[in-house]
C-alpha atoms as a PDB file:
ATOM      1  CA  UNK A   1      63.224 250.839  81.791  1.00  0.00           C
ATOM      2  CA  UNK A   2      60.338 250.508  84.839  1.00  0.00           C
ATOM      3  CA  UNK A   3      58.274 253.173  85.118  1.00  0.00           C
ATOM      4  CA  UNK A   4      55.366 254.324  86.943  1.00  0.00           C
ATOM      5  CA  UNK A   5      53.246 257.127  86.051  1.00  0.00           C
ATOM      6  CA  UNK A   6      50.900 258.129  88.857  1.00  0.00           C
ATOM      7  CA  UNK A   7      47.458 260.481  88.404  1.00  0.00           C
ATOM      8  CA  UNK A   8      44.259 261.279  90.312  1.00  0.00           C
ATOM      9  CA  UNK A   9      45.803 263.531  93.100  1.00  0.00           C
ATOM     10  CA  UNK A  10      43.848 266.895  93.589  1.00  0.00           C
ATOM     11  CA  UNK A  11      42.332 268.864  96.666  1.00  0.00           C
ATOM     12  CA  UNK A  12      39.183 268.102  98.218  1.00  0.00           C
ATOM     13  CA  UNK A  13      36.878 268.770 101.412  1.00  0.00           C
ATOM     14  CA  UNK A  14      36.944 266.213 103.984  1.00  0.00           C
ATOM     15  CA  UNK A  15      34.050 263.654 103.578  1.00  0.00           C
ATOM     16  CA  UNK A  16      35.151 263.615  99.494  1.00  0.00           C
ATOM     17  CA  UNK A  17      36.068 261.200  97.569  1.00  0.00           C
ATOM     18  CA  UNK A  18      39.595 260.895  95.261  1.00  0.00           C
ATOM     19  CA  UNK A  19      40.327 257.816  92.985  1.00  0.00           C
ATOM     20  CA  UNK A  20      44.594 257.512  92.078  1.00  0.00           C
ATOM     21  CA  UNK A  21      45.855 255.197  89.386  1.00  0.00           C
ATOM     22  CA  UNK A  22      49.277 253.815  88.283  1.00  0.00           C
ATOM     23  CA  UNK A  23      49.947 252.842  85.232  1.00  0.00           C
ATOM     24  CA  UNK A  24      53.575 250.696  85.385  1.00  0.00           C
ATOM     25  CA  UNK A  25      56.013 250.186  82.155  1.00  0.00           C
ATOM     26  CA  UNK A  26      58.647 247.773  81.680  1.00  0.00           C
ATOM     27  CA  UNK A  27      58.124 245.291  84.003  1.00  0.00           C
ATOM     28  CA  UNK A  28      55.275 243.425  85.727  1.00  0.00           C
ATOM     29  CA  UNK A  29      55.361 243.033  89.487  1.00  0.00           C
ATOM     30  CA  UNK A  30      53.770 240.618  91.902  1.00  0.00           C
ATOM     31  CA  UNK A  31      53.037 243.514  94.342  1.00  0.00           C
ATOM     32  CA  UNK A  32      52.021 246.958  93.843  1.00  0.00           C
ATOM     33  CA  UNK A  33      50.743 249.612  96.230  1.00  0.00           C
ATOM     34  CA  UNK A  34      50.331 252.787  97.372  1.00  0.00           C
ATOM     35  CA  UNK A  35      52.331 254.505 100.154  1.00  0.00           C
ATOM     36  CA  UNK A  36      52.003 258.473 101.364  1.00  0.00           C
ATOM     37  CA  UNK A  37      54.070 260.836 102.707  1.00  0.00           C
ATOM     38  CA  UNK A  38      52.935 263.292 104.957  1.00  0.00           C
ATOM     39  CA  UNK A  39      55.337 267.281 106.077  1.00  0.00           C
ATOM     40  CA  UNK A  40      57.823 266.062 108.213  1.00  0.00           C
ATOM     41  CA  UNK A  41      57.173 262.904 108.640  1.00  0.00           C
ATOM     42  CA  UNK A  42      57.960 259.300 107.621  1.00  0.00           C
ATOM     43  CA  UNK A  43      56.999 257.398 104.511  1.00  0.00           C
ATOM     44  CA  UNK A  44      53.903 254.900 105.607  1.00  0.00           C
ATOM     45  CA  UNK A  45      52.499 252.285 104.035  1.00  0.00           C
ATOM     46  CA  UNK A  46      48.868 252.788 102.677  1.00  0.00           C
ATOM     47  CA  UNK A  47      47.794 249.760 101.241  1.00  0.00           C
ATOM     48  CA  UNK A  48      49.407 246.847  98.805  1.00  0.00           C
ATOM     49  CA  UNK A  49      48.018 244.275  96.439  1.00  0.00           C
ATOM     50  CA  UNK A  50      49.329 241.243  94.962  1.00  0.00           C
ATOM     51  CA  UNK A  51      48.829 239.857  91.399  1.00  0.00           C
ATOM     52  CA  UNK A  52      46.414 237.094  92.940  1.00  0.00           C
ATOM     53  CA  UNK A  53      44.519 239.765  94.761  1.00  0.00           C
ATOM     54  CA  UNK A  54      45.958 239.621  98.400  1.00  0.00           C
ATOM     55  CA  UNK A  55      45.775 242.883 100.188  1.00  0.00           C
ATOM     56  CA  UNK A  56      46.967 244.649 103.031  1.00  0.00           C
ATOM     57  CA  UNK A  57      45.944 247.525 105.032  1.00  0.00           C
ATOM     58  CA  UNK A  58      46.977 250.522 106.918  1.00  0.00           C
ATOM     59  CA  UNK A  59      45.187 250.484 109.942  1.00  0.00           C
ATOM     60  CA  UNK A  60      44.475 254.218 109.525  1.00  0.00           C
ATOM     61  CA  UNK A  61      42.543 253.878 106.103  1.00  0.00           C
ATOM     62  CA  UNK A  62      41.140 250.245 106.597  1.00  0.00           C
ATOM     63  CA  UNK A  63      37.132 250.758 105.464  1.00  0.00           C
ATOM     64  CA  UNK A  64      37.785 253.963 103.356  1.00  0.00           C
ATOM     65  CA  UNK A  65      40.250 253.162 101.281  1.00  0.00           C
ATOM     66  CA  UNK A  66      40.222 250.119  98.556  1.00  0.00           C
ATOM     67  CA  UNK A  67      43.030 248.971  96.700  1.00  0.00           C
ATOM     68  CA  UNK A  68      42.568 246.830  93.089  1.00  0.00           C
ATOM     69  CA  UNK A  69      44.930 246.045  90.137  1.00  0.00           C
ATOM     70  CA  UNK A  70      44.262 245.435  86.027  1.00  0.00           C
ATOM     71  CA  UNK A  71      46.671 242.874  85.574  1.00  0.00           C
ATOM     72  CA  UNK A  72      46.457 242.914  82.286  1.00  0.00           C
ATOM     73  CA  UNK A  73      46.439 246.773  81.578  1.00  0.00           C
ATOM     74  CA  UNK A  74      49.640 246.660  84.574  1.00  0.00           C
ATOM     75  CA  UNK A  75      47.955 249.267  86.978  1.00  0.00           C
ATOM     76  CA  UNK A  76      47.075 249.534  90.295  1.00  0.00           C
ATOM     77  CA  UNK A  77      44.127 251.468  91.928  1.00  0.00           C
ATOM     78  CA  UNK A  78      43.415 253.408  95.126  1.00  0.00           C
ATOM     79  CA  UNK A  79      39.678 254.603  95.771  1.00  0.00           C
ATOM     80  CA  UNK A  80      39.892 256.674  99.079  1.00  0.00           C
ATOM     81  CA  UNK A  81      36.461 257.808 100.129  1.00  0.00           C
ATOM     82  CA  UNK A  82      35.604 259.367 103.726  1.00  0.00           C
ATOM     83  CA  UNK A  83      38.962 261.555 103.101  1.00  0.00           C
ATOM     84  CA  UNK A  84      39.733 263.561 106.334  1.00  0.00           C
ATOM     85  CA  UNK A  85      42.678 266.302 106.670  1.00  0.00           C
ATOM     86  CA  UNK A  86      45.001 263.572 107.876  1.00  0.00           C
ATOM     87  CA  UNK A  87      45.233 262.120 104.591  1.00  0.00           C
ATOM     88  CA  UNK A  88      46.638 264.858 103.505  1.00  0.00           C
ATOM     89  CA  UNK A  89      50.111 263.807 102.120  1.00  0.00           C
ATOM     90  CA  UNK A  90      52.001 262.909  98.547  1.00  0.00           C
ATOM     91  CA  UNK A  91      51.216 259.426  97.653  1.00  0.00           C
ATOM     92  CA  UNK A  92      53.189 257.161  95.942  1.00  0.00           C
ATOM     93  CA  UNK A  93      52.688 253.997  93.669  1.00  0.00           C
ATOM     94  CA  UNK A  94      54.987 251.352  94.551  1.00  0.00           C
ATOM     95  CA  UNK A  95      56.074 248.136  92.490  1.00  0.00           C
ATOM     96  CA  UNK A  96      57.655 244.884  94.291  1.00  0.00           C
ATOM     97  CA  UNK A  97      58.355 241.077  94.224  1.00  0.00           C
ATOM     98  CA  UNK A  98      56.868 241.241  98.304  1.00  0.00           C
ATOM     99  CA  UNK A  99      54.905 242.463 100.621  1.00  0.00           C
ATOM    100  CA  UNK A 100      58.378 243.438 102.538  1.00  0.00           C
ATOM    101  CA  UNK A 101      60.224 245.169  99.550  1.00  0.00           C
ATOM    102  CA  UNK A 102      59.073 247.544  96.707  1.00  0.00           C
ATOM    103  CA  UNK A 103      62.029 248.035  94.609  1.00  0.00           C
ATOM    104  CA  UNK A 104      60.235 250.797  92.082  1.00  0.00           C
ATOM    105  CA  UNK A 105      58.465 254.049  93.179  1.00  0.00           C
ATOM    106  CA  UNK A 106      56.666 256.968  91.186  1.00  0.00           C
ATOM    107  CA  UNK A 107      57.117 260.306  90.999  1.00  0.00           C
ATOM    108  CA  UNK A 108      54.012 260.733  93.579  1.00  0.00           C
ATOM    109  CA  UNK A 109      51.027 262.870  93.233  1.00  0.00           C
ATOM    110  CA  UNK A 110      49.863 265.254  95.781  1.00  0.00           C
ATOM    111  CA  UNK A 111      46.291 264.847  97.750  1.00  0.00           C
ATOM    112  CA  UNK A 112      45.279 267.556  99.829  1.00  0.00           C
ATOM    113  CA  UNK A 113      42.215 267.396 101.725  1.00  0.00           C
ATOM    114  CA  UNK A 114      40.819 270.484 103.327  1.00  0.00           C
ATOM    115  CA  UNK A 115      38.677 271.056 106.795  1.00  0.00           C
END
């Protein structure tokens, strides 16, 4: 059974700093990511990672954000620094074969950044 176990949400002031992690079970995936979910609207894309290292970007968090993986210990990463309130949202890990599709999704975590 896949599973992914986010942690590293919290609240923080804008300017701060908040590392997430995601720790996946059952499976290993050749993409992984991080996607967010903001009140009342859509679920966006953050960033995503392949096993080999590829990344891409939101343009909104491009230069703040960094994604990176342990392979071996099956986890993804998510370093967000230069938070501002429109970060605000619940993020959630995602696990794929592509770039297109992410057929496995945490329970998400929430960050809240304050003004």
């Amino acid at each position: 059974q896949v599973q992914l176990v986010e942690s590293g949400g919290g609240l923080v002031q804008a300017g701060g700093s908040l590392r997430l992690s995601c720790a996946a079970s059952g499976s290993t995936f050749r993409v992984m990511g991080w996607y967010r979910q903001a009140p009342g609207k859509q679920r966006e894309l953050v960033a995503l990672i392949s096993r080999l290292g590829s990344t891409d970007y939101a343009e909104s968090v491009k230069g703040r954000f960094t994604i990176s993986r342990d392979n071996a210990k099956n986890t993804v990463y998510l370093q967000m620094n230069s938070l501002k309130p429109d970060d605000t949202a619940v993020y959630y890990c995602s696990a794929g074969d592509s770039f297109s599709s992410s057929n496995y999704w945490g329970q998400g975590t929430q960050v809240t950044v304050s003004s």
